[in-house]
N, C-alpha and C. Protein backbone atom coordinates (compact mmCIF):
# COMPACT_ATOMS: atom_id res chain seq x y z
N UNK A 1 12.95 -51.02 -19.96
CA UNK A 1 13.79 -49.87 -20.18
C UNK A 1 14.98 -49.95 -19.20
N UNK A 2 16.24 -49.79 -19.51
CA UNK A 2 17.30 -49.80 -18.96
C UNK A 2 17.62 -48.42 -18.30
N UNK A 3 18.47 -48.26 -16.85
CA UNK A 3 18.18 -47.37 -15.98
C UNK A 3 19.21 -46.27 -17.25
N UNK A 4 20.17 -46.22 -18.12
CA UNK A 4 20.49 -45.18 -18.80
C UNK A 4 19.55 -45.39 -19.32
N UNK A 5 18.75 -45.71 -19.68
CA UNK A 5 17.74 -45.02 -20.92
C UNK A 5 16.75 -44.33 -20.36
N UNK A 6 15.94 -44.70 -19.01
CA UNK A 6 15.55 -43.95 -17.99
C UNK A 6 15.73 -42.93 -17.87
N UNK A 7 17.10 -42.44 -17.61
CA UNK A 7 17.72 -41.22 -16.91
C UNK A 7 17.94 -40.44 -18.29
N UNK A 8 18.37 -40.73 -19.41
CA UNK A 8 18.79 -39.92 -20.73
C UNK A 8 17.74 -39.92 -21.53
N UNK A 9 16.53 -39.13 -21.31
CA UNK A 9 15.32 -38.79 -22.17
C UNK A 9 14.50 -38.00 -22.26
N UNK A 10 15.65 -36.40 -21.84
CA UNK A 10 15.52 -35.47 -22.18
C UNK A 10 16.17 -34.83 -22.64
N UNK A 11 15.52 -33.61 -23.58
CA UNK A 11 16.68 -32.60 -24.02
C UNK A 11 18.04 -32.21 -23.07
N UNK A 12 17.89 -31.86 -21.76
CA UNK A 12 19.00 -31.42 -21.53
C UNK A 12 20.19 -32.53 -20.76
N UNK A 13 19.24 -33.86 -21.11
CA UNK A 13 20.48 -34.82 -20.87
C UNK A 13 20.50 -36.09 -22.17
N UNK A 14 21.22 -36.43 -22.37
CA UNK A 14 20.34 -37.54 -23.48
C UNK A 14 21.46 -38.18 -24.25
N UNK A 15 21.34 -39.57 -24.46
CA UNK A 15 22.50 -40.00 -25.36
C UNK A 15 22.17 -40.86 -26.37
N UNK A 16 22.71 -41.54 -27.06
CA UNK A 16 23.04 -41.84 -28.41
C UNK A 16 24.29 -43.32 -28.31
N UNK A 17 24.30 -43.80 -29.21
CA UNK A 17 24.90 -44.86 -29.47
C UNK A 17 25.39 -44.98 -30.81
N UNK A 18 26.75 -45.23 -30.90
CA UNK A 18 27.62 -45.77 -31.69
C UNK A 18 27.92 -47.18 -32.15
N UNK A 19 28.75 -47.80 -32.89
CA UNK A 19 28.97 -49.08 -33.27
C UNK A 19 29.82 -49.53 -31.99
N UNK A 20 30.32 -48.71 -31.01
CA UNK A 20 31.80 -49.09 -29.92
C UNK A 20 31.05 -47.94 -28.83
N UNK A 21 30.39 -46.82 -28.83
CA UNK A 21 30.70 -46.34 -27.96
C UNK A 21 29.03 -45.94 -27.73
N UNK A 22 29.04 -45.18 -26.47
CA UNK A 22 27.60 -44.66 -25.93
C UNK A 22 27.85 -43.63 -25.44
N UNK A 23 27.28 -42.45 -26.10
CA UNK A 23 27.33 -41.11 -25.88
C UNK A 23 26.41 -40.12 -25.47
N UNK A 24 27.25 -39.80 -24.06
CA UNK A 24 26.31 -38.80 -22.97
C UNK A 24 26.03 -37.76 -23.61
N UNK A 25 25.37 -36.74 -23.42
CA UNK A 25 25.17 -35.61 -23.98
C UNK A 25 24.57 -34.51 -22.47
N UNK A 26 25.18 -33.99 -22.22
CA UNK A 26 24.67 -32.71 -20.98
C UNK A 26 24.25 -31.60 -21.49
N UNK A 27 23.68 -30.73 -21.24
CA UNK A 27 23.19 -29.69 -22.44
C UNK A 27 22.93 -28.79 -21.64
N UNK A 28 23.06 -27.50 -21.59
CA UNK A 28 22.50 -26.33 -20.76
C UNK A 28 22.65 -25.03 -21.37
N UNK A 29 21.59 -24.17 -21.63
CA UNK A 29 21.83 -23.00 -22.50
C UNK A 29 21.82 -21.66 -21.52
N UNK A 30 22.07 -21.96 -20.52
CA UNK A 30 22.30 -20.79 -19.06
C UNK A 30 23.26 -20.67 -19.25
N UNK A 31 24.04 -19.43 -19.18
CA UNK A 31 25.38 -19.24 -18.99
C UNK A 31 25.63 -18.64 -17.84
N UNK A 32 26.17 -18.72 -16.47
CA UNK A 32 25.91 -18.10 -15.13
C UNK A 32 26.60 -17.21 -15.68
N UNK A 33 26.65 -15.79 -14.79
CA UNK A 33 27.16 -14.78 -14.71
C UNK A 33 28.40 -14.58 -14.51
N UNK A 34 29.05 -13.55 -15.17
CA UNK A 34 30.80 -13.65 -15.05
C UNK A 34 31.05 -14.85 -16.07
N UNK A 35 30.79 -15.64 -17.24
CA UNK A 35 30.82 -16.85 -17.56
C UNK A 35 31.80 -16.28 -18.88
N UNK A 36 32.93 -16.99 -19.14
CA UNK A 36 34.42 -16.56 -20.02
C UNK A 36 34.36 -18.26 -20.59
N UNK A 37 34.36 -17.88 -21.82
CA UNK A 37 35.32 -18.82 -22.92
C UNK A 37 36.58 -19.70 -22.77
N UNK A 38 36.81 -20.38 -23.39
CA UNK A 38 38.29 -20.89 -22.61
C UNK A 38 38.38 -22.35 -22.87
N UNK A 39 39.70 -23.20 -22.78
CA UNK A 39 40.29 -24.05 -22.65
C UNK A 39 40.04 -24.44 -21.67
N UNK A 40 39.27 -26.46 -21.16
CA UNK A 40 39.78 -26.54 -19.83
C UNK A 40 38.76 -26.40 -18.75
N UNK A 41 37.54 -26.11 -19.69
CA UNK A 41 36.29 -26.33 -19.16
C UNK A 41 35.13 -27.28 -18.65
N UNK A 42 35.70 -28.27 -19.56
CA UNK A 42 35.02 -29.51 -19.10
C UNK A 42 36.13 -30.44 -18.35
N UNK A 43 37.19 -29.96 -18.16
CA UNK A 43 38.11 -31.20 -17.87
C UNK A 43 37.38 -31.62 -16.20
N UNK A 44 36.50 -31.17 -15.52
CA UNK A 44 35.79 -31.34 -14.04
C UNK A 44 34.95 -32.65 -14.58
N UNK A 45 34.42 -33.18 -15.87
CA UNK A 45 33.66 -33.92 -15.99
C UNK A 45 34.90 -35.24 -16.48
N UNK A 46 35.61 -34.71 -16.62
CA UNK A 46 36.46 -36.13 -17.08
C UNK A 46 36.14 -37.23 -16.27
N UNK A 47 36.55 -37.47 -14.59
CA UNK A 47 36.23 -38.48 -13.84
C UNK A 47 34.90 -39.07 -14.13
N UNK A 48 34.25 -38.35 -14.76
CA UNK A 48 33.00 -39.26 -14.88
C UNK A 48 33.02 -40.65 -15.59
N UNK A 49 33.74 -40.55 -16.33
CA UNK A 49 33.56 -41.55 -17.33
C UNK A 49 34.24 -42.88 -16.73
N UNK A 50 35.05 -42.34 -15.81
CA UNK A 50 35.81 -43.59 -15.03
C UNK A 50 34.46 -44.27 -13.94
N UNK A 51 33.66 -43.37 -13.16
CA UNK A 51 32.89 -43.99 -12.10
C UNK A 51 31.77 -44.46 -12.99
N UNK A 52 31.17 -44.25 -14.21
CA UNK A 52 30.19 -45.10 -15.28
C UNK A 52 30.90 -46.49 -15.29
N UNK A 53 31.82 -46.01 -15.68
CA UNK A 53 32.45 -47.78 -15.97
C UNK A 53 32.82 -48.65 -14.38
N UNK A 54 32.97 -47.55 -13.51
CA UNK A 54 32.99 -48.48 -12.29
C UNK A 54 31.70 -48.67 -11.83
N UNK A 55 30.54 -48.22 -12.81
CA UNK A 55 29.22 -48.89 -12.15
C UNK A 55 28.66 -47.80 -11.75
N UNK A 56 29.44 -46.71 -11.38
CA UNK A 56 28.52 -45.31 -10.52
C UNK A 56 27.43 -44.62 -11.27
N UNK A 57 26.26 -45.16 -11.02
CA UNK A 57 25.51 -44.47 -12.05
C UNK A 57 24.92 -42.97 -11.13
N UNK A 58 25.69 -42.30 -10.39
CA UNK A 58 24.75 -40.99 -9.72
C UNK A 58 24.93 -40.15 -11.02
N UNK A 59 25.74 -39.51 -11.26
CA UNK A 59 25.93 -38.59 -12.46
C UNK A 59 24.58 -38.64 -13.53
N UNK A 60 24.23 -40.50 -13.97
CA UNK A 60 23.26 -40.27 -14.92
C UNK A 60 21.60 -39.79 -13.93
N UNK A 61 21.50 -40.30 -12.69
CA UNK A 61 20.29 -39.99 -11.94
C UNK A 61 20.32 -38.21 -11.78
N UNK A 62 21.56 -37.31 -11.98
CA UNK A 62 21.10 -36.10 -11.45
C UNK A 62 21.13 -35.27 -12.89
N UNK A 63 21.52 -36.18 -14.18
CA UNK A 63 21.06 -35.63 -15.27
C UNK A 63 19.69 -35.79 -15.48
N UNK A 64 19.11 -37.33 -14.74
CA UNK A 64 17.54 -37.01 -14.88
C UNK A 64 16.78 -35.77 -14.18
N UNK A 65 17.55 -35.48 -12.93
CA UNK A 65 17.05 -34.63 -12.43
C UNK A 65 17.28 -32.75 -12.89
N UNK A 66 17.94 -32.88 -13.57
CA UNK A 66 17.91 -31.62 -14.86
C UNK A 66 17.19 -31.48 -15.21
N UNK A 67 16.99 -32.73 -16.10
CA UNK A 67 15.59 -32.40 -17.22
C UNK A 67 14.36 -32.19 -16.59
N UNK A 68 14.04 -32.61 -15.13
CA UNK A 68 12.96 -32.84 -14.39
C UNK A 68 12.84 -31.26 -14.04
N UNK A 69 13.97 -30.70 -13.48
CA UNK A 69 14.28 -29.46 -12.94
C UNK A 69 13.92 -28.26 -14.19
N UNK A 70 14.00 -28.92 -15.52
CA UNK A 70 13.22 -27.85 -16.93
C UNK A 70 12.15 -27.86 -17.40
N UNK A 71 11.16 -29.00 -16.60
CA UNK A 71 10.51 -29.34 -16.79
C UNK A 71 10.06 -30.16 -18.29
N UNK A 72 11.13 -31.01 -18.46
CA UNK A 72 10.90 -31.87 -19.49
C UNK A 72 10.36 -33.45 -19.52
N UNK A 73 9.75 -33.62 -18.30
CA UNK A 73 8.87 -34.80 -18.31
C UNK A 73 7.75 -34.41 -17.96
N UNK A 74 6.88 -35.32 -18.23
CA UNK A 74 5.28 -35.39 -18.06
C UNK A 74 5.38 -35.49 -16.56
N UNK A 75 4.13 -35.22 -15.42
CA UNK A 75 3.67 -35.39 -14.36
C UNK A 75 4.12 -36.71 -13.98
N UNK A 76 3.63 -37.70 -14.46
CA UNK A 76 3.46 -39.05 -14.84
C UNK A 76 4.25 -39.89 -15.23
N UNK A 77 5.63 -39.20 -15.50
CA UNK A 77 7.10 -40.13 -15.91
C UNK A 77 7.42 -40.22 -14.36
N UNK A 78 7.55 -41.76 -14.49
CA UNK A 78 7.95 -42.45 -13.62
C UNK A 78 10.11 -42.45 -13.47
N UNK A 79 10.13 -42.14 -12.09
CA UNK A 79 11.51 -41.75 -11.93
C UNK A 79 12.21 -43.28 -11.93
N UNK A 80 13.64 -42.95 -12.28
CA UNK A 80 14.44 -44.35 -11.78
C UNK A 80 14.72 -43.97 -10.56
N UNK A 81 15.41 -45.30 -9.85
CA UNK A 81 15.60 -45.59 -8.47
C UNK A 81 17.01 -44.90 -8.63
N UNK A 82 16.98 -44.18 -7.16
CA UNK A 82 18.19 -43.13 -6.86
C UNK A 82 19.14 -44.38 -6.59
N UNK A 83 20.44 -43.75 -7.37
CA UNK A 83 21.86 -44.97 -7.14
C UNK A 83 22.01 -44.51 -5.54
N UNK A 84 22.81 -46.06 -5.24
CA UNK A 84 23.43 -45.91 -4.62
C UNK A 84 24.48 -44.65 -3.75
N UNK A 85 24.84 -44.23 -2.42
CA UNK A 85 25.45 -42.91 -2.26
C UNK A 85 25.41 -41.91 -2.39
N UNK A 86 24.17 -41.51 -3.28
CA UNK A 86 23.34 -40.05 -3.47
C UNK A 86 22.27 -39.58 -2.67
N UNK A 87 23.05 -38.79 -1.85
CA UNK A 87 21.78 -38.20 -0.48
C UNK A 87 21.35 -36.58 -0.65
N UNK A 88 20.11 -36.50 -0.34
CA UNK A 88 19.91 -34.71 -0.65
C UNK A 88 20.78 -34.54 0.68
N UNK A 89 21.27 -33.46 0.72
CA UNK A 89 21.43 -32.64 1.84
C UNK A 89 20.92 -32.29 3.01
N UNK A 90 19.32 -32.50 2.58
CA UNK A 90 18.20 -32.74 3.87
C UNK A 90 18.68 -33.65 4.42
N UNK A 91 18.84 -34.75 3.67
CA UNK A 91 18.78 -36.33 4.26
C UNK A 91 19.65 -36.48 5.05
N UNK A 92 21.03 -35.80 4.82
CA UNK A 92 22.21 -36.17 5.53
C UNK A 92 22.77 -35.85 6.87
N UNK A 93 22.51 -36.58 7.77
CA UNK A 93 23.43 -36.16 9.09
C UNK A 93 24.45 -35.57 9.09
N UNK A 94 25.11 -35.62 8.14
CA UNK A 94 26.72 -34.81 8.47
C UNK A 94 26.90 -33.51 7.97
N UNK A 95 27.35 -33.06 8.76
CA UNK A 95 27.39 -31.16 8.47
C UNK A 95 28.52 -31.45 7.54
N UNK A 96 29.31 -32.19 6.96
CA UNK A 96 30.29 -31.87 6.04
C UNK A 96 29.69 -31.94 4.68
N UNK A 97 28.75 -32.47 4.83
CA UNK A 97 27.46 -32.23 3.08
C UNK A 97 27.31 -30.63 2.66
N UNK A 98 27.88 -30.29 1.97
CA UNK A 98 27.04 -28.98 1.81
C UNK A 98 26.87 -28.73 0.48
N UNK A 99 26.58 -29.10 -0.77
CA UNK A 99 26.61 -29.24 -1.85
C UNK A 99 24.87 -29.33 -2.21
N UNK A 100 24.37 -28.86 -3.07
CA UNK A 100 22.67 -29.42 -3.31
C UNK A 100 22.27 -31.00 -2.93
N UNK A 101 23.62 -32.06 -3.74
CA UNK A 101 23.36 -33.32 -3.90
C UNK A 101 25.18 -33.69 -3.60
N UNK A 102 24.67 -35.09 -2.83
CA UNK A 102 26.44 -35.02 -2.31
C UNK A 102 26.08 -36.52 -2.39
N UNK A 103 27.73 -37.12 -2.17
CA UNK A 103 28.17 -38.37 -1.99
C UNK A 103 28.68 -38.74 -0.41
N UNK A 104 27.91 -39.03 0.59
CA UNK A 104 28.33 -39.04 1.71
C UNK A 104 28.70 -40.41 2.30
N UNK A 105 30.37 -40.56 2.54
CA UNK A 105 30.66 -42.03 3.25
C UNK A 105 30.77 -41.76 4.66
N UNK A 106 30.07 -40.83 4.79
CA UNK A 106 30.89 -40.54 6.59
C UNK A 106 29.32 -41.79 7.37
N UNK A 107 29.92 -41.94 8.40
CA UNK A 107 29.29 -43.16 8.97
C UNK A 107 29.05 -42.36 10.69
């Protein structure tokens, strides 16, 4: 099993394949509070598609951790290996982390 196929095999993350293309799918039926309609909403996910193709696979490891977080795997599903540059916040020495899950280059 290949680490996207790993990470995309649940409902609230999951993709699909085309004749040319391979398609993410993010899914969430929460709407936080104060939450408005609109133009311009996803444009925060655009960069993603650039760090997939540069190899960055964190994005697909914390969609596994969605589905994990809805409880859509068994006890017993075996996780993929955390990419590269993805530290909990516990983990991280640097007080400039403050995010749930961060990308930390500080040295």
């Amino acid at each position: 099993m290949t680490f996207l196929a790993s990470c995309c095999a649940g409902e609230s993350f999951s993709t699909w394949a085309t004749k040319e293309h391979v398609i993410l799918s993010f899914a969430s039926e929460v709407e936080p509070e104060g939450w408005e309609e609109g133009e311009g909403r996803l444009s925060p996910l655009v960069p993603l598609r650039a760090e997939l193709i540069a190899g960055d696979a964190r994005c697909l490891y914390l969609g596994w951790l969605l589905c994990v977080q809805r409880g859509e795997f068994d006890d017993d599903e075996r996780e993929p290996p955390v990419p590269p540059g993805l530290l909990l916040v516990g983990a991280c020495p640097h007080s400039s982390c403050g995010s749930t899950f961060t990308s930390c280059t500080a040295e």
